[in-house]
N, C-alpha and C. Protein backbone atom coordinates (compact mmCIF):
# COMPACT_ATOMS: atom_id res chain seq x y z
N UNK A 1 141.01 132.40 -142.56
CA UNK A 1 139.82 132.96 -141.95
C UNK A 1 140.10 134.42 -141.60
N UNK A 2 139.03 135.23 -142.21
CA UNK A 2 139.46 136.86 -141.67
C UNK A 2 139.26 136.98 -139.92
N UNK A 3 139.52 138.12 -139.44
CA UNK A 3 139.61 138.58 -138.27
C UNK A 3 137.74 138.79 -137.98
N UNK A 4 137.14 138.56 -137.08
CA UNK A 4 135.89 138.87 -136.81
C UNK A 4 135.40 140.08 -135.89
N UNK A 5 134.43 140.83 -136.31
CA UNK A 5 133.91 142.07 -134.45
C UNK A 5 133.06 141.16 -133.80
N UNK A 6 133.58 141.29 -132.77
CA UNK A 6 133.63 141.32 -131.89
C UNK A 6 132.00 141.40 -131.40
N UNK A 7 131.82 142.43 -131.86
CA UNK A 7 130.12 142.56 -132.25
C UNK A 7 129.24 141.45 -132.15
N UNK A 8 129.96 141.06 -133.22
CA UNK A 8 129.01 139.59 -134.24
C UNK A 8 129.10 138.31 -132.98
N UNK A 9 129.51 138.27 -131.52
CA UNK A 9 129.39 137.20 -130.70
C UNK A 9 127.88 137.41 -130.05
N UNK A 10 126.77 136.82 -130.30
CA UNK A 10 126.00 137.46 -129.72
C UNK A 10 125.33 136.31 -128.87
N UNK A 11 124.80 136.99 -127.79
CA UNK A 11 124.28 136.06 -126.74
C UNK A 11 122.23 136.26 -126.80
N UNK A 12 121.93 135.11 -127.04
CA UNK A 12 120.31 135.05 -127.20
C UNK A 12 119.74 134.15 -125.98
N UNK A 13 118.57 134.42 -125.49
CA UNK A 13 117.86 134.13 -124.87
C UNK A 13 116.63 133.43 -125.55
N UNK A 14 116.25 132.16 -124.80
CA UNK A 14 115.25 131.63 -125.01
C UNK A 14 114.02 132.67 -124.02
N UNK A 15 113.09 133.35 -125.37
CA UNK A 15 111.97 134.15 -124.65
C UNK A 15 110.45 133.59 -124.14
N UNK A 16 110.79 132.23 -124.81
CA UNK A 16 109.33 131.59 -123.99
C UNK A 16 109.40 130.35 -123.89
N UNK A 17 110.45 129.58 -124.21
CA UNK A 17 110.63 127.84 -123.59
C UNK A 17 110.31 127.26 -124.83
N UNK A 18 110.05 128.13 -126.36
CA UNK A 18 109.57 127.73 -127.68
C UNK A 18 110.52 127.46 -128.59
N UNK A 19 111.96 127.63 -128.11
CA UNK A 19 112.90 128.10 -129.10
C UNK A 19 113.03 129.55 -129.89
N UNK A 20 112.14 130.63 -129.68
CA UNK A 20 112.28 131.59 -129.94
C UNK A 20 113.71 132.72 -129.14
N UNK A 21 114.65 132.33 -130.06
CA UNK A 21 115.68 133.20 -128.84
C UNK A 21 116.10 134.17 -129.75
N UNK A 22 115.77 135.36 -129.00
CA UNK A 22 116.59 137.16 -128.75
C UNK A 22 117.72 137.03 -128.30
N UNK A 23 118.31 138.35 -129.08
CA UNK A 23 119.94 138.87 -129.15
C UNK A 23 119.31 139.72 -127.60
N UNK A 24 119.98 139.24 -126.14
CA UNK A 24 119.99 140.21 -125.25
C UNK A 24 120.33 141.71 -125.53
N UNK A 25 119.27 142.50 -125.63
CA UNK A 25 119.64 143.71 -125.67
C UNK A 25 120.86 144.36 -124.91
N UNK A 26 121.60 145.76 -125.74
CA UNK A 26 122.39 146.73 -125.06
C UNK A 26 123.64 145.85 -124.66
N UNK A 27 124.41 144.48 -125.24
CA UNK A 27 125.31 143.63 -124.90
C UNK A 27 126.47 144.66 -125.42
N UNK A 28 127.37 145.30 -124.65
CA UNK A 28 128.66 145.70 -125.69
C UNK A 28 129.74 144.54 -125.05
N UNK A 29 130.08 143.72 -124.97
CA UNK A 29 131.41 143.31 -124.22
C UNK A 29 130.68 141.79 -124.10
N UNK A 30 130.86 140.59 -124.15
CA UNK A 30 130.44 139.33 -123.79
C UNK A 30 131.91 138.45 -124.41
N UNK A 31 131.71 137.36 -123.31
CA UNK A 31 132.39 136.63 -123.22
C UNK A 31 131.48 134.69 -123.23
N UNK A 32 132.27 133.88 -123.65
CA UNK A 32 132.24 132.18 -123.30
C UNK A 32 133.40 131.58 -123.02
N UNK A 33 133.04 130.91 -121.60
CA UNK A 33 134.07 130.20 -121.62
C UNK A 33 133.58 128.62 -121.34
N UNK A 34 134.76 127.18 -121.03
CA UNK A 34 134.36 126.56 -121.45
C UNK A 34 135.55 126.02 -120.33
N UNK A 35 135.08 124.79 -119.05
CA UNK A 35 135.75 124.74 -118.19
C UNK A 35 136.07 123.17 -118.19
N UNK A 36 136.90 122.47 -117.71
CA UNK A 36 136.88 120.48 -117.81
C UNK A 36 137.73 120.37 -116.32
N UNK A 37 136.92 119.70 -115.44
CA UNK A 37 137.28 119.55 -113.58
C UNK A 37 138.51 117.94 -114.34
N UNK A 38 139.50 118.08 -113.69
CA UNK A 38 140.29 116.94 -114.14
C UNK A 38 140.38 115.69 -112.94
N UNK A 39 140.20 114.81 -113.05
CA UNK A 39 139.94 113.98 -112.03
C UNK A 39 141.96 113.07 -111.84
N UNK A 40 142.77 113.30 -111.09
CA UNK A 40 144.15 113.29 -110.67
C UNK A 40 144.41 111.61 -110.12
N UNK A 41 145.01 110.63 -110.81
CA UNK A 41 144.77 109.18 -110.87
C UNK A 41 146.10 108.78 -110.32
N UNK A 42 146.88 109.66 -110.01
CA UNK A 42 148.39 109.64 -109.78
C UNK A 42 148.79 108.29 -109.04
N UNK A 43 149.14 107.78 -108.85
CA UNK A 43 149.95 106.99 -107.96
C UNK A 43 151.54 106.53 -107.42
N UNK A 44 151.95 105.79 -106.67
CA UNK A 44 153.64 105.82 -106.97
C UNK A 44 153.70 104.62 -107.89
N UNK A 45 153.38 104.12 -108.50
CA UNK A 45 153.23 103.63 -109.87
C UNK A 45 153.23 104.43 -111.04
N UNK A 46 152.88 105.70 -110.72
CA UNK A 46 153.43 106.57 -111.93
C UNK A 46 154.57 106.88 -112.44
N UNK A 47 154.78 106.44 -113.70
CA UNK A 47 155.93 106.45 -114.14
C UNK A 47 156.73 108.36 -114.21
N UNK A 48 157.68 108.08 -113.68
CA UNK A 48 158.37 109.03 -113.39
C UNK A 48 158.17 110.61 -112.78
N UNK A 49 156.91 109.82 -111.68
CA UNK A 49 156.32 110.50 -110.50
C UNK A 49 155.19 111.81 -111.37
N UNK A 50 154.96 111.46 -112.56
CA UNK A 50 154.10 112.32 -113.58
C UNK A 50 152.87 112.59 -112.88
N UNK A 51 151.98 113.56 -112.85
CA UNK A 51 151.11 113.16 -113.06
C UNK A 51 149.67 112.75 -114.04
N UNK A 52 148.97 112.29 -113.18
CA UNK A 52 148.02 111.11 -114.34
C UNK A 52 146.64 111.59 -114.36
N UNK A 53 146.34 111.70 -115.50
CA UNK A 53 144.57 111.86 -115.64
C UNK A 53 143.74 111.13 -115.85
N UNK A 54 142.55 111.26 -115.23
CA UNK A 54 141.62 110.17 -115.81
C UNK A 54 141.05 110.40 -117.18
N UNK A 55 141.02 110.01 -118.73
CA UNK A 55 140.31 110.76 -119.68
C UNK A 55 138.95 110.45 -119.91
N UNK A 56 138.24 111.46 -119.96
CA UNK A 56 136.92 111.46 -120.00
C UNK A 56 136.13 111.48 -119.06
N UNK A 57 136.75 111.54 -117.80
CA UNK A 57 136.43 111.59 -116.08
C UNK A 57 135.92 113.67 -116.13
N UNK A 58 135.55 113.89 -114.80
CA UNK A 58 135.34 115.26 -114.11
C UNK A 58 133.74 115.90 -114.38
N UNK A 59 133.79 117.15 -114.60
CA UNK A 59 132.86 117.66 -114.71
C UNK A 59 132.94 118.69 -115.46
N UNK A 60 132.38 118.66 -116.53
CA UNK A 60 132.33 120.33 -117.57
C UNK A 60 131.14 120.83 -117.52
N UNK A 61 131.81 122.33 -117.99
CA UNK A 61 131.06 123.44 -117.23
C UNK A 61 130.75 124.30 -118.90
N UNK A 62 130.35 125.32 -118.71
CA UNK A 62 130.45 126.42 -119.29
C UNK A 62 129.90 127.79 -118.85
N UNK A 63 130.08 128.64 -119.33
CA UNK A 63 129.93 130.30 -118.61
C UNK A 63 129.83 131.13 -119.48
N UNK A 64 128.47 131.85 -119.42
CA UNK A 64 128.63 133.06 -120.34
C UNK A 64 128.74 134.18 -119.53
N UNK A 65 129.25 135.52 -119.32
CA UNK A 65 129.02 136.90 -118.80
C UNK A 65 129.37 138.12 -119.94
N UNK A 66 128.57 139.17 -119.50
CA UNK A 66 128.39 140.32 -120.68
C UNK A 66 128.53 141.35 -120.19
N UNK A 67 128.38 142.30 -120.50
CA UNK A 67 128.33 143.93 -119.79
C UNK A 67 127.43 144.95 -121.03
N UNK A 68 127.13 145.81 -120.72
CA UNK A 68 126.30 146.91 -121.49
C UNK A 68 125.72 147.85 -121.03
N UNK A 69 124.87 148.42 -121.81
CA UNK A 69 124.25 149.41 -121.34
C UNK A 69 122.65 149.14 -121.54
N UNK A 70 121.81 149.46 -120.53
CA UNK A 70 120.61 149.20 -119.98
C UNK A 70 119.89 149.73 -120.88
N UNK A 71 118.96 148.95 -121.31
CA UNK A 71 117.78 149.32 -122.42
C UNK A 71 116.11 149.47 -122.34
N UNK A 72 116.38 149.00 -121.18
CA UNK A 72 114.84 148.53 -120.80
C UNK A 72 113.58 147.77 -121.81
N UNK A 73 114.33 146.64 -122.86
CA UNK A 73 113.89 146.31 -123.56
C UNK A 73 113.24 144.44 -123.28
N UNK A 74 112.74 143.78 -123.75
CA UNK A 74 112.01 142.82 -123.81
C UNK A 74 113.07 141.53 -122.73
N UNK A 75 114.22 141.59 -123.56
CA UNK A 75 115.12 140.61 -123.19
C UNK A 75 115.64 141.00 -121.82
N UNK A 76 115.64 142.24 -121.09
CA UNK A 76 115.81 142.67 -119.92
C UNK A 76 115.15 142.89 -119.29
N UNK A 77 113.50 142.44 -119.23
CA UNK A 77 112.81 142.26 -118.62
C UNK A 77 112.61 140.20 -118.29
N UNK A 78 112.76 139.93 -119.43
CA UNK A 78 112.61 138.23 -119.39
C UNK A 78 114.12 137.89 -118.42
N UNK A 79 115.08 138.40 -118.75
CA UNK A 79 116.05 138.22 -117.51
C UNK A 79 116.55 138.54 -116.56
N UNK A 80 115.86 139.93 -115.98
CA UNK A 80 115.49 139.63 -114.72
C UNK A 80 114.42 138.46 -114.30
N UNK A 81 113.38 138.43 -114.76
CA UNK A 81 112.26 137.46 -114.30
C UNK A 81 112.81 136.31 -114.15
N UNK A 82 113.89 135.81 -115.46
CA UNK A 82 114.25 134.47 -114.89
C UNK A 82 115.47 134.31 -114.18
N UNK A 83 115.76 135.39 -113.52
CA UNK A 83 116.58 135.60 -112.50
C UNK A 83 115.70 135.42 -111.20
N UNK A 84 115.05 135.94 -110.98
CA UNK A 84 114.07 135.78 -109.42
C UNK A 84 113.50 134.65 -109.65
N UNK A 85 112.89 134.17 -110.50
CA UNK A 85 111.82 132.54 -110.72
C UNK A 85 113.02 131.67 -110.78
N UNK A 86 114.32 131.52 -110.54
CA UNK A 86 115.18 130.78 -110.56
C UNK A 86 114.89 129.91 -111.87
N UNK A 87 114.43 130.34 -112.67
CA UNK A 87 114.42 129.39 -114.32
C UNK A 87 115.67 128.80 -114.52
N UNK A 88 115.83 128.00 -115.69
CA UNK A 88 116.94 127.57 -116.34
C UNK A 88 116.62 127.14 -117.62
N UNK A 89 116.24 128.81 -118.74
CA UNK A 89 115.96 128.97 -120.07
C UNK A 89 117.43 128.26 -120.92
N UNK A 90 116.85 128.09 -122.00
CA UNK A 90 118.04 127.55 -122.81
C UNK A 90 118.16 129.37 -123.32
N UNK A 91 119.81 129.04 -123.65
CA UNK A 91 120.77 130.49 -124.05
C UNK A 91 121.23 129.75 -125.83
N UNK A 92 121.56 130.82 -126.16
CA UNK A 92 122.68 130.79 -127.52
C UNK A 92 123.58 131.41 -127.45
N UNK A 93 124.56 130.67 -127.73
CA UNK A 93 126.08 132.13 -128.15
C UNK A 93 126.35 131.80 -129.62
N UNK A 94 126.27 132.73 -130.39
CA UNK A 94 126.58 132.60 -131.67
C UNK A 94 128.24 133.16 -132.11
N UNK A 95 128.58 132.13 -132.13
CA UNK A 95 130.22 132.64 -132.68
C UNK A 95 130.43 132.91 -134.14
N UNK A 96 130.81 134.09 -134.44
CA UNK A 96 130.66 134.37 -135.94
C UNK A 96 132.27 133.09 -136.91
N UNK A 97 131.40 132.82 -137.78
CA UNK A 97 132.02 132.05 -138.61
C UNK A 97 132.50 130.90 -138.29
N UNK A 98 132.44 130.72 -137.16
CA UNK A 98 132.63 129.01 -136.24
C UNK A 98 131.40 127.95 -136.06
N UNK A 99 130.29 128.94 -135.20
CA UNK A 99 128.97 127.67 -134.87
C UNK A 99 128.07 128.72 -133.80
N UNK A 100 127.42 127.29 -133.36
CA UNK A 100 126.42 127.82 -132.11
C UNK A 100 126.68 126.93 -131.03
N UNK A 101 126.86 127.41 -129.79
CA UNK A 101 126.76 126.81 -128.49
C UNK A 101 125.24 127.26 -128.03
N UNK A 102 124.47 126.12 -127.41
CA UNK A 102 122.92 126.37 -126.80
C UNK A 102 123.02 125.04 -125.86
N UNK A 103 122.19 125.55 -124.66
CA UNK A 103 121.77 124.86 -123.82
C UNK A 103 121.33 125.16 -122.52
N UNK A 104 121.04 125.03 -121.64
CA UNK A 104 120.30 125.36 -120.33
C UNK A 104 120.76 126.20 -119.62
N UNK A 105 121.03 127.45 -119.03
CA UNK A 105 121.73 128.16 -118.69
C UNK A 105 120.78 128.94 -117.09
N UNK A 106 121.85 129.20 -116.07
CA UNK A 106 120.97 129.93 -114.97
C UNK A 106 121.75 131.36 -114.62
N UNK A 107 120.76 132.22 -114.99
CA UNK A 107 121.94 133.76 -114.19
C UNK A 107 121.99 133.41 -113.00
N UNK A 108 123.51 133.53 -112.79
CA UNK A 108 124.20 133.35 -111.32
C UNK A 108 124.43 134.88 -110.95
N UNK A 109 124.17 136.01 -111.80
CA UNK A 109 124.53 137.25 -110.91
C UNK A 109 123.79 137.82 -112.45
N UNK A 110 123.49 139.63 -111.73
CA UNK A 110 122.51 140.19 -112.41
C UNK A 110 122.96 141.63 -111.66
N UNK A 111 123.47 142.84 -112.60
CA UNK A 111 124.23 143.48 -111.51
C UNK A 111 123.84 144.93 -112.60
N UNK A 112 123.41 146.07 -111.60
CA UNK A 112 123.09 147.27 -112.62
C UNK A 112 123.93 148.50 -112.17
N UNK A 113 124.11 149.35 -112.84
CA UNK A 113 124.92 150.37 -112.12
C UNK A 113 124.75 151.69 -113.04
N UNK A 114 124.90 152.53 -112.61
CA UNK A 114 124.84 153.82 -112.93
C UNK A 114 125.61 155.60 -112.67
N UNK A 115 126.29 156.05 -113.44
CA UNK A 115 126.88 157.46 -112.71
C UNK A 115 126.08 158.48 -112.69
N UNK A 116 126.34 159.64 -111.94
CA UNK A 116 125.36 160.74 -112.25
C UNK A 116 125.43 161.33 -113.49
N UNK A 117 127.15 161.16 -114.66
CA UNK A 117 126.84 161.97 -116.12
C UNK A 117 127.19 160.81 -116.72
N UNK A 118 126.63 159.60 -116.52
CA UNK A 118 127.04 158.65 -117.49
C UNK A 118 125.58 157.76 -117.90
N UNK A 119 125.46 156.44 -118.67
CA UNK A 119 124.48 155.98 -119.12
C UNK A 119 124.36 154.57 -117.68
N UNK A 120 123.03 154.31 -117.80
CA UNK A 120 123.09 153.02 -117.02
C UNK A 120 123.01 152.01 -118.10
N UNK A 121 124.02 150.85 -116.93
CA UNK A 121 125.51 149.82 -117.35
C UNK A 121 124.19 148.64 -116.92
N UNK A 122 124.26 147.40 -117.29
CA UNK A 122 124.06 146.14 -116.51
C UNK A 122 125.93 145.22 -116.78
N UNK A 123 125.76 144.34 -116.02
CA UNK A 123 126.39 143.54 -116.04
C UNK A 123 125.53 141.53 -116.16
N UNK A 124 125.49 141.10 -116.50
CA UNK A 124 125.07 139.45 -116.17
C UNK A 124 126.03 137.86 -116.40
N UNK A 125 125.99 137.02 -115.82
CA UNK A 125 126.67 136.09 -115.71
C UNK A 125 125.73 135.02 -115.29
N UNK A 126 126.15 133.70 -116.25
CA UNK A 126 125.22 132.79 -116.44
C UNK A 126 126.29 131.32 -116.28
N UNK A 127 125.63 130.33 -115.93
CA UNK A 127 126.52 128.89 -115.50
C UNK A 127 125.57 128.23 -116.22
N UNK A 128 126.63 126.94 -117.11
CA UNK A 128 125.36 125.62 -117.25
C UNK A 128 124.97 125.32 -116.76
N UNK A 129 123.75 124.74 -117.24
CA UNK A 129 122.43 123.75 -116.18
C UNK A 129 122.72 122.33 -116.73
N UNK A 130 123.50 122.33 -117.14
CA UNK A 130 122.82 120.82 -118.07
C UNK A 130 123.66 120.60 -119.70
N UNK A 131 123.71 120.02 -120.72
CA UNK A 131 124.46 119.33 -121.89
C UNK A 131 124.63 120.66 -122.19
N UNK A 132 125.32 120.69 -123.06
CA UNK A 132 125.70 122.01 -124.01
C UNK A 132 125.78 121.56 -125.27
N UNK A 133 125.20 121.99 -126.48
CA UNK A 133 125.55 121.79 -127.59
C UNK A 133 126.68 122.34 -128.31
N UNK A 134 127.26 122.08 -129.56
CA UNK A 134 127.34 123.08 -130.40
C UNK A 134 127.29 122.41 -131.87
N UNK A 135 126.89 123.52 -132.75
CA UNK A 135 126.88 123.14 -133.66
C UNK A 135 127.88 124.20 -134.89
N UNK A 136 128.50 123.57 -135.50
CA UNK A 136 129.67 124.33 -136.42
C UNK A 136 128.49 124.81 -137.94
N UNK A 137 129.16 126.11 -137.69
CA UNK A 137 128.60 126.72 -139.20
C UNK A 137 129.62 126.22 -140.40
């Protein structure tokens, strides 16, 4: 498999609850991650004081956050809005040459910033709501 940019990870927004999802504008920098709460079964019955997991026990998570520069375009208006209406739009992360992760997603932070000789920055960060898919290209 060749090396991929970095570029090509792109994070989409569901823009009307239709399945119509946009590449969030002005994204330079995004990240996914992908979390599993381990539930600890240990006992002094554990053989050689190890410890023990439950498999298939806890709680999984996932997380998208991005950074860029402010565009004032369609997708940065729909997320602020579903930042204050407390929504929970379905997201996409498209991983180049791997698949798609989609599913219910809520911005947990929404953060803008600006210098006096520089461009204005957003920052956003999003938590699951709910199943996560993925599907392999």
């Amino acid at each position: 498999m060749a090396v991929q940019n970095g570029r090509d990870l792109l994070v989409k927004m569901d823009m009307n609850g239709n399945g119509q999802f946009e590449t969030i504008a002005g994204l330079r920098a995004s990240r996914l991650g992908f979390n599993a709460e381990t539930v600890d079964v240990t006992s002094l019955e554990s053989q050689g004081r190890w410890r023990e997991l439950l498999a298939g026990a806890g709680v999984r998570s996932a997380s998208i956050s991005g950074s860029g520069v402010f565009r004032d375009s369609t997708t940065d208006g729909r997320a602020r809005q579903v930042f204050f209406d407390g929504e929970v739009p379905h997201f996409q992360v498209v991983i180049p040459d791997f698949g798609t992760v989609e599913g219910p997603f809520q911005i947990t932070s929404l953060e803008y910033a600006g210098s006096y000789n520089g461009e204005a920055t957003y920052e956003i960060s999003l938590a699951s709501a709910g199943a996560i898919s993925f599907v392999a290209l």
